[in-house]
N, C-alpha and C. Protein backbone atom coordinates (compact mmCIF):
# COMPACT_ATOMS: atom_id res chain seq x y z
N UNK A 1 0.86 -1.18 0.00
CA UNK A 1 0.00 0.00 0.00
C UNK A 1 0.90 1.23 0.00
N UNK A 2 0.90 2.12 -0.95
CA UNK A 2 1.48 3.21 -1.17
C UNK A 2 0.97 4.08 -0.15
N UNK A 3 2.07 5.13 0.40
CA UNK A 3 1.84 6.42 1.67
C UNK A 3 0.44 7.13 0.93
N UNK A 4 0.53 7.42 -0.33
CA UNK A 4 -1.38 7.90 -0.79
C UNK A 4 -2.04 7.44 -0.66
N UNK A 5 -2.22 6.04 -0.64
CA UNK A 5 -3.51 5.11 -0.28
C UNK A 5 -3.31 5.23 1.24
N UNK A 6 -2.45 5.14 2.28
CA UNK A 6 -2.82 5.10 3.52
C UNK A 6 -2.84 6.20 3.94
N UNK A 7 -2.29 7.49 3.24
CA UNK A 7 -3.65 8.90 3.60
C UNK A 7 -4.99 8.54 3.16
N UNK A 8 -5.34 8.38 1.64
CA UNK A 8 -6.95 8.42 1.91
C UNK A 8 -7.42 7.41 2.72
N UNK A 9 -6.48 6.42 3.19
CA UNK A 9 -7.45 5.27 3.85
C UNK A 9 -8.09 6.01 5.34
N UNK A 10 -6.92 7.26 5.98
CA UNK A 10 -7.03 7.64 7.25
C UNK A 10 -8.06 8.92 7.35
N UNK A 11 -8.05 9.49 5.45
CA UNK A 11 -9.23 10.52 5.28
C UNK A 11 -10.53 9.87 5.64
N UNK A 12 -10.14 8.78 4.74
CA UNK A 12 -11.75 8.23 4.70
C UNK A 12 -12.23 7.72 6.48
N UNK A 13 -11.46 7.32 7.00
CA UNK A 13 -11.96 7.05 8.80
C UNK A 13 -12.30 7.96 9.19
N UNK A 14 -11.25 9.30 9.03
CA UNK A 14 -12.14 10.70 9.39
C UNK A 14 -13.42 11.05 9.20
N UNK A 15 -13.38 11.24 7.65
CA UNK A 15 -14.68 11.28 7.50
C UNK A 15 -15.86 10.47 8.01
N UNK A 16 -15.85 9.04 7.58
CA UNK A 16 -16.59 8.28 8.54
C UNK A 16 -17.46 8.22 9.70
N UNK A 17 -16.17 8.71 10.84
CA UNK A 17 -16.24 9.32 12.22
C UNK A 17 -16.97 10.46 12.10
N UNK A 18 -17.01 11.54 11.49
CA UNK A 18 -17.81 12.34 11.65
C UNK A 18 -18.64 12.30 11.17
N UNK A 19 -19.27 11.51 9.74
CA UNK A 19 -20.24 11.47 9.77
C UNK A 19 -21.36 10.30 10.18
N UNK A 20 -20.79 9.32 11.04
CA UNK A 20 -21.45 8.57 12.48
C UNK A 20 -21.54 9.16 13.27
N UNK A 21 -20.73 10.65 13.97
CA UNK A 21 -21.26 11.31 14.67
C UNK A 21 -22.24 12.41 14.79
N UNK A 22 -22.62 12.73 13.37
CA UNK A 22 -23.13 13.99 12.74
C UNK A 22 -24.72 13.30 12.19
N UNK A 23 -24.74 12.22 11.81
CA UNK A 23 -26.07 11.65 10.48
C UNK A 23 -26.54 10.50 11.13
N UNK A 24 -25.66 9.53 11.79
CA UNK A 24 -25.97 8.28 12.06
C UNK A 24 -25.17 7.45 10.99
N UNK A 25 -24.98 6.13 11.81
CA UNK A 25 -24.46 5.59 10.81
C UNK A 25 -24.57 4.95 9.48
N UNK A 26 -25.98 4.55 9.44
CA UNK A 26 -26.31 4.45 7.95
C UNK A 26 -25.87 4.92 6.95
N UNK A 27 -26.01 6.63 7.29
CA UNK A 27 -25.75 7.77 6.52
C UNK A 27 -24.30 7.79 6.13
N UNK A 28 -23.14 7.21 7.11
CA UNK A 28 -21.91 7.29 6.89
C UNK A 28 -21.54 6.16 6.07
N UNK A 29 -22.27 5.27 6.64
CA UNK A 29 -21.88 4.18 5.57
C UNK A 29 -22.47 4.00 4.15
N UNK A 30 -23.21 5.03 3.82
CA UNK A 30 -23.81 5.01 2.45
C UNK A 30 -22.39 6.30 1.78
N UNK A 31 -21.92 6.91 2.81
CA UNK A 31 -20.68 7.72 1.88
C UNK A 31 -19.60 7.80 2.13
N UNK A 32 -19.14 6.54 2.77
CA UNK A 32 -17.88 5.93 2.75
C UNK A 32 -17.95 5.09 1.38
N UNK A 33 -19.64 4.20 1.02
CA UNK A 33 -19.46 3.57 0.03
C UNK A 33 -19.20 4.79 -1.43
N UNK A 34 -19.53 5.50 -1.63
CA UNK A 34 -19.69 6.52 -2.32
C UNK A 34 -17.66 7.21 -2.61
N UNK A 35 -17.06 7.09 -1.53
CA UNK A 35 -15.69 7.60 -1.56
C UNK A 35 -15.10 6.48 -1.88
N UNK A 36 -15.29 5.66 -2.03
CA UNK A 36 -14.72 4.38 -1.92
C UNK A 36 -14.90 4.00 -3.79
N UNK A 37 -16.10 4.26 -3.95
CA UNK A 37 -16.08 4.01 -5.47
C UNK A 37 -15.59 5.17 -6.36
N UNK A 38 -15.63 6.40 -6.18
CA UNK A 38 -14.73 8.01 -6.54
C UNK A 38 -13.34 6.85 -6.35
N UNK A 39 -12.39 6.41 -5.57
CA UNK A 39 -11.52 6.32 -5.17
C UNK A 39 -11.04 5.29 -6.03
N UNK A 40 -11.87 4.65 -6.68
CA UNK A 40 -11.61 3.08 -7.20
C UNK A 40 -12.04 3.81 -8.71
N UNK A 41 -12.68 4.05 -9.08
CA UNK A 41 -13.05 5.05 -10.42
C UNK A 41 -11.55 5.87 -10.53
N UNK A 42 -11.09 6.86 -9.99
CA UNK A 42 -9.58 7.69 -10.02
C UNK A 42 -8.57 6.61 -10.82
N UNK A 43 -8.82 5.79 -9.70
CA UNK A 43 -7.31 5.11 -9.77
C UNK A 43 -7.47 3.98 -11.40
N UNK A 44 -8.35 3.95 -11.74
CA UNK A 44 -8.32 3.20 -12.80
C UNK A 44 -8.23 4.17 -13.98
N UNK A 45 -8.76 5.37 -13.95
CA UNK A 45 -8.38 6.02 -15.12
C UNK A 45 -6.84 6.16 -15.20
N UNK A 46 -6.16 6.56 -13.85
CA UNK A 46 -4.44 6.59 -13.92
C UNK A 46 -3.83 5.19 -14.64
C-alpha cells in the first residue's frame, strides 16, 4: 500500500467518524461507500 492510499485510507476514517457522529451511521456508511467508489473510479483512469 502506497503512503497515498494510507492517507486516503485515514481521510476516509475521518470522515466516517464524523459522519457517524453527525447523520448516524447508515448515513456514513452510504458515503464511505460513495468515496470508496470516486476512489476506485480515479485510480483506474491513472
Amino acid at each position: 500500500m502506497s503512503s497515498t492510499e494510507m492517507q486516503l485510507c485515514g481521510v476516509v476514517k475521518m470522515l466516517t467518524n464524523e459522519n457517524i457522529k453527525r447523520q448516524g451511521a447508515k448515513t456514513a456508511v452510504v458515503k464511505t461507500e460513495e468515496v470508496i467508489k470516486a476512489f476506485s473510479t480515479e485510480r483506474e483512469v491513472r
